[in-house]
C-alpha atoms as a PDB file:
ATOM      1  CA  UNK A   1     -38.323  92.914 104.191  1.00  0.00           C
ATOM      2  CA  UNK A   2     -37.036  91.802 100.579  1.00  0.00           C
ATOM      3  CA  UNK A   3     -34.703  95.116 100.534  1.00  0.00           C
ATOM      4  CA  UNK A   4     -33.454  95.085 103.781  1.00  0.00           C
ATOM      5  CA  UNK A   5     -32.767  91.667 103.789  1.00  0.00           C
ATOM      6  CA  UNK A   6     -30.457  92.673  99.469  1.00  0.00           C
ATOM      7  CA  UNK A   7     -29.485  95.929 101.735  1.00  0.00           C
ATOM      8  CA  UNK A   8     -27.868  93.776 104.403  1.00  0.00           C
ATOM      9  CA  UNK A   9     -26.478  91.283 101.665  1.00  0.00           C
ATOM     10  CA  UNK A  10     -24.973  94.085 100.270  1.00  0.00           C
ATOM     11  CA  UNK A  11     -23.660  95.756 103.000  1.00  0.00           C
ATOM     12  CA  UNK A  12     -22.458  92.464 105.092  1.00  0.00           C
ATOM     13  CA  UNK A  13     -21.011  90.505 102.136  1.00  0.00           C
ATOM     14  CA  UNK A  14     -17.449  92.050 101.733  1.00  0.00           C
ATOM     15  CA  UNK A  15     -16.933  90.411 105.805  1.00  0.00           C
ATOM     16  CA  UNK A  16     -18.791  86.938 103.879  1.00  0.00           C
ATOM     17  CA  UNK A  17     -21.879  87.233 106.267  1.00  0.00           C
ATOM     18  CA  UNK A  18     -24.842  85.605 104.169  1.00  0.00           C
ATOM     19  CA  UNK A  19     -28.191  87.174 104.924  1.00  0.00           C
ATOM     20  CA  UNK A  20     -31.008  86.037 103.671  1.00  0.00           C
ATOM     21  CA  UNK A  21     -34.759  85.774 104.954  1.00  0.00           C
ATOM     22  CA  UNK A  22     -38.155  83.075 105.205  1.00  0.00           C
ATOM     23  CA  UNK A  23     -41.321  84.096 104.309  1.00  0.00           C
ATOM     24  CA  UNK A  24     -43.400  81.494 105.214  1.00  0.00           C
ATOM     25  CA  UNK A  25     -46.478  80.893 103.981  1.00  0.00           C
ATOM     26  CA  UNK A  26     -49.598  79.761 105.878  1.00  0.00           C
ATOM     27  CA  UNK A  27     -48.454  77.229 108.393  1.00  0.00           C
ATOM     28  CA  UNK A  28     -49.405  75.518 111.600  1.00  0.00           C
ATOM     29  CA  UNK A  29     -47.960  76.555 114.353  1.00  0.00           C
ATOM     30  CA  UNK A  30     -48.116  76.947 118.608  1.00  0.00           C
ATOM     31  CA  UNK A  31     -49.077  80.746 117.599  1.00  0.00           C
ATOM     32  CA  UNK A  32     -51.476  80.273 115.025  1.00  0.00           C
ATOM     33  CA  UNK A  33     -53.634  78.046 116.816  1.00  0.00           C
ATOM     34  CA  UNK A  34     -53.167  80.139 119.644  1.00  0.00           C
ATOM     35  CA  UNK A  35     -54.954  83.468 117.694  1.00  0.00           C
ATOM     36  CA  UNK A  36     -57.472  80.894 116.572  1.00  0.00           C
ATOM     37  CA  UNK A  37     -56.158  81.530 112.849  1.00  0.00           C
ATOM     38  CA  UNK A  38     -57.093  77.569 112.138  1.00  0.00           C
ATOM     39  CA  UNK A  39     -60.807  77.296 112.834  1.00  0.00           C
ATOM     40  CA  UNK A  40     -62.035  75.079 110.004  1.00  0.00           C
ATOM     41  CA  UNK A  41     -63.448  77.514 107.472  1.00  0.00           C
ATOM     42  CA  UNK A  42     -59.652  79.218 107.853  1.00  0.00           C
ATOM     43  CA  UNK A  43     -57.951  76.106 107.197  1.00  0.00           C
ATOM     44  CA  UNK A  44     -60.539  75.757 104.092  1.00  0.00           C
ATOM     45  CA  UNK A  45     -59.769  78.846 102.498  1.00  0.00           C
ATOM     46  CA  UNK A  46     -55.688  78.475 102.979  1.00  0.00           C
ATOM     47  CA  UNK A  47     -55.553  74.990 101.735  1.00  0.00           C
ATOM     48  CA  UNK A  48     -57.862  76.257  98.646  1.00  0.00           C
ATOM     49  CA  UNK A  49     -55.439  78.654  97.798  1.00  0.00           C
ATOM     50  CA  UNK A  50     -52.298  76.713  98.600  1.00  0.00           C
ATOM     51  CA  UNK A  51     -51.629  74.491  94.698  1.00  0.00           C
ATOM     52  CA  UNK A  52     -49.758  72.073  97.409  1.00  0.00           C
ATOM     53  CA  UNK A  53     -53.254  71.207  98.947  1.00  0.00           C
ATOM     54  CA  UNK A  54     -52.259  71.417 102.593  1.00  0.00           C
ATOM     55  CA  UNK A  55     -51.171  73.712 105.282  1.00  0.00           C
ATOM     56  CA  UNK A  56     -47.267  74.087 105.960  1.00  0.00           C
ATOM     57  CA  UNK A  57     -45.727  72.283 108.858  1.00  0.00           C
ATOM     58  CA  UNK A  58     -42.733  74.150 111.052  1.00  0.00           C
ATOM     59  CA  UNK A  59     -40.551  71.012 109.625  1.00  0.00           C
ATOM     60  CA  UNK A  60     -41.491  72.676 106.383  1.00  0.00           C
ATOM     61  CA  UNK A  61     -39.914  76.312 107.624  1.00  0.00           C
ATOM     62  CA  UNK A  62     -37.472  74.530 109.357  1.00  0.00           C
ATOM     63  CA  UNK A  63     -35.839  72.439 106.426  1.00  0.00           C
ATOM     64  CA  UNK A  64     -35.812  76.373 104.881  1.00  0.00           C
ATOM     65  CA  UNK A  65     -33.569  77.251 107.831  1.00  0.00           C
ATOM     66  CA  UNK A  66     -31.199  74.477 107.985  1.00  0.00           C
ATOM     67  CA  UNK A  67     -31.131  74.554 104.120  1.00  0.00           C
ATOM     68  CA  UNK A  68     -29.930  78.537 104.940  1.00  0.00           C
ATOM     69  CA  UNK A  69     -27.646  77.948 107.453  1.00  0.00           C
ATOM     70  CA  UNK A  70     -25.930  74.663 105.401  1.00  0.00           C
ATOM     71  CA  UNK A  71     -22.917  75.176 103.015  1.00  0.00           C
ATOM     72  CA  UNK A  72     -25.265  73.971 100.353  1.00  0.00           C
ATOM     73  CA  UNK A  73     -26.314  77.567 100.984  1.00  0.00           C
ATOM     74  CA  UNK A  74     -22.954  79.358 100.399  1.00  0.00           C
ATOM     75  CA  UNK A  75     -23.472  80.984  97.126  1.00  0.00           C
ATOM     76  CA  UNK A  76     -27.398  82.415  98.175  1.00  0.00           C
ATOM     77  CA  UNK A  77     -27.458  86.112  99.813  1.00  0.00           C
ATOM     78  CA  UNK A  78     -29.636  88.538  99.354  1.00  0.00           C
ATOM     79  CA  UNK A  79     -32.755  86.365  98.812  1.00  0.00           C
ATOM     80  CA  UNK A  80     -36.288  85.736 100.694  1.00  0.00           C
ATOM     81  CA  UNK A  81     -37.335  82.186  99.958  1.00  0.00           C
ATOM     82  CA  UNK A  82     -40.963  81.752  99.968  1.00  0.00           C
ATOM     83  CA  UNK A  83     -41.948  78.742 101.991  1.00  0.00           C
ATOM     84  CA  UNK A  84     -45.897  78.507 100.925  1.00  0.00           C
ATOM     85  CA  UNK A  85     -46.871  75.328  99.004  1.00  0.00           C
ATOM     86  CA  UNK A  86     -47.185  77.936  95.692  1.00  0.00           C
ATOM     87  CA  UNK A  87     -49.232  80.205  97.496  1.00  0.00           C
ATOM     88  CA  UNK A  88     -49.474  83.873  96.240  1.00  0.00           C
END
């Protein structure tokens, strides 16, 4: 994902299209719960591993997006942001 999304950047630039990508990290979500991927012992082990302490919230992938999308944004191509309270 990391070189299509500099690939893309690369390619997509000259017309000053931005591309960029999220990698979010482990976060609640309609699908998540839906696989069952949050039973207790789950949610455990991700918040364990998360220096945060908590699971990530779609507002938290969102903020990512609008961040993106923002002029705030304008000089940032080429890069996935890692959305995963420090997780590794």
């Amino acid at each position: 994902m990391e070189n299509l999304t500099q690939g893309l950047a690369a390619e997509l630039g000259p017309r000053r299209i931005r591309v960029n990508a999220i990698a979010p990290g482990y976060t609640r979500s309609e699908g998540t719960e839906a696989e069952g991927l949050l039973g207790e012992e789950n949610i455990k082990q991700y918040i364990s591993g998360t220096p945060l302490g908590r699971l990530g919230e779609p507002a938290d992938i969102a903020a990512v997006a609008v961040f993106l999308a923002s002029d705030e944004s304008s000089w940032i191509t080429g890069e996935t942001i890692r959305g995963g309270g420090g997780a590794r």
